[in-house]
Protein backbone atom coordinates (compact mmCIF):
# COMPACT_ATOMS: atom_id res chain seq x y z
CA UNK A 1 12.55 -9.84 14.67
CA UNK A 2 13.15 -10.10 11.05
CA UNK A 3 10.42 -10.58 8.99
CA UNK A 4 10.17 -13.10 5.72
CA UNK A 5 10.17 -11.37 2.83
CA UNK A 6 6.86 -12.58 1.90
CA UNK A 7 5.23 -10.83 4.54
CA UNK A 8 5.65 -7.78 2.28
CA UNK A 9 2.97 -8.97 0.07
CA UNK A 10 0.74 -10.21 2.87
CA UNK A 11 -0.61 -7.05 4.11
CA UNK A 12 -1.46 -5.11 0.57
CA UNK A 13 -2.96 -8.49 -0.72
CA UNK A 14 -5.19 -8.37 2.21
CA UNK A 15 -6.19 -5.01 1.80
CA UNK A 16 -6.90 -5.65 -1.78
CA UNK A 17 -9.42 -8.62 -1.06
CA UNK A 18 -11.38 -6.35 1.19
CA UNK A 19 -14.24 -4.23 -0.19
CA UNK A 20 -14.41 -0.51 -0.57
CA UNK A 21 -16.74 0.66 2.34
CA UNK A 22 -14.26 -1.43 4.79
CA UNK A 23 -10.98 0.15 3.79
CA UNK A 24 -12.57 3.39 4.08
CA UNK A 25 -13.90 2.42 8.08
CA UNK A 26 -10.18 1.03 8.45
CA UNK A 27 -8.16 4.01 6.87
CA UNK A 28 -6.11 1.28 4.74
CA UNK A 29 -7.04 2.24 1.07
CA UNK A 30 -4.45 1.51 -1.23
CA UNK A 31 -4.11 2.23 -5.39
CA UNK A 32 -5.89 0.11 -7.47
CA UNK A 33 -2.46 -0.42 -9.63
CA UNK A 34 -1.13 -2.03 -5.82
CA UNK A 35 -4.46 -4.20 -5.85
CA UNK A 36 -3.80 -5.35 -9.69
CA UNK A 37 0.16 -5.80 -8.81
CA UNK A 38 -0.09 -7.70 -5.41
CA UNK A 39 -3.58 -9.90 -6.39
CA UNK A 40 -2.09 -12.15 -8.62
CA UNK A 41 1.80 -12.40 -7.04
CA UNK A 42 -0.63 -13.59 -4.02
CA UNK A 43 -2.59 -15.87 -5.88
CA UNK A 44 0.25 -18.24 -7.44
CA UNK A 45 1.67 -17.53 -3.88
CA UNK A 46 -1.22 -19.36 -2.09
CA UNK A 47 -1.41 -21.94 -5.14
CA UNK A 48 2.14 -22.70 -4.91
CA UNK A 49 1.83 -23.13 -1.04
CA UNK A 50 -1.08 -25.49 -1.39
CA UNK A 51 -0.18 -27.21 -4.55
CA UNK A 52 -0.04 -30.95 -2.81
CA UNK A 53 -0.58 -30.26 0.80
CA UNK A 54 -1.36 -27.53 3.02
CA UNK A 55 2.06 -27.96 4.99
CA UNK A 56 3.89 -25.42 3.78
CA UNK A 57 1.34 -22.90 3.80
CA UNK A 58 1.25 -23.99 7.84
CA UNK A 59 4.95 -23.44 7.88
CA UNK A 60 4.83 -19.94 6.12
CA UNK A 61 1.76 -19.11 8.52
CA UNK A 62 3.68 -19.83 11.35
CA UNK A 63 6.60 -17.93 10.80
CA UNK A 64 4.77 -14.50 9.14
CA UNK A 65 1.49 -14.56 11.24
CA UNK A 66 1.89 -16.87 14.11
CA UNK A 67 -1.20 -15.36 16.00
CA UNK A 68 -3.46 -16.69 13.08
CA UNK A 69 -1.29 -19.85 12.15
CA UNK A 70 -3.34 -22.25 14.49
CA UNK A 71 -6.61 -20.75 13.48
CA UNK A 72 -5.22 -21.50 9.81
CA UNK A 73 -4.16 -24.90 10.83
CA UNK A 74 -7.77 -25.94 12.13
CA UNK A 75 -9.71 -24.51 8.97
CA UNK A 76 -7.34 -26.66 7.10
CA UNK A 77 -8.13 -29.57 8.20
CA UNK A 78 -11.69 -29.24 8.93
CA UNK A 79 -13.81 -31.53 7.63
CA UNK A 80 -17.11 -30.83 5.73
CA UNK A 81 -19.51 -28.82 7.79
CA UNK A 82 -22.65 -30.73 9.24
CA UNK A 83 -25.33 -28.68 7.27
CA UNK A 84 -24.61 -26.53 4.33
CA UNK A 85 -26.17 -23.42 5.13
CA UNK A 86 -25.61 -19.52 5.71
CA UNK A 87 -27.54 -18.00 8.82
CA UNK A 88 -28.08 -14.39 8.96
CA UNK A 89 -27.00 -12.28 11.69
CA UNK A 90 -30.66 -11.97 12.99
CA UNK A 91 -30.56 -15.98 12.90
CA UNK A 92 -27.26 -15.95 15.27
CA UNK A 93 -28.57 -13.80 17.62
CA UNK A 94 -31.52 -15.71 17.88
CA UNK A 95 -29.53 -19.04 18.48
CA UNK A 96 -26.90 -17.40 20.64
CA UNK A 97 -29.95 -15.71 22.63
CA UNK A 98 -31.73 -19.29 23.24
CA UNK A 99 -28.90 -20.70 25.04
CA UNK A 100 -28.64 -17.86 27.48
């Protein structure tokens, strides 16, 4: 399969987003000059994408990460979220535990 050529961004910009501690647990560390090259080339990427609507950030999500695209699809259209509110992890378990 023959991927879009944008794809070639995708995976460094990724990378560059997460912190240090997590690229050392993954073994993906990258140079900080290909974190200050891809950050901003993925930046007006994603604006340009989403400028009026979120359809052609769909269409480049289904062709380059079609796994993800529906997941993509459904936080994009999401409404607001009931409550606005972080729980911890503790919280979760609780929750998750009370339903068992």
């Amino acid at each position: 399969m023959r991927l879009w050529a944008g794809s070639r961004v995708l995976a460094p910009a990724a990378i560059a987003t997460l912190p240090k501690w997590m690229r050392h647990m993954g073994n993906v560390d990258q140079p900080a000059v290909v974190d200050a090259a891809v950050t901003p080339i993925a930046r007006a990427w994603v604006r340009t994408l989403s400028a009026n609507n979120f359809r052609p950030m769909r269409a480049v999500a289904r062709r380059i990460a079609p796994e993800t695209a529906e997941v993509l699809a459904q936080h994009l259209t999401a409404g607001p979220p009931l409550r606005r509110m972080t729980i911890t992890p503790a919280e979760a378990r609780e929750r998750l535990a009370a339903h068992d």
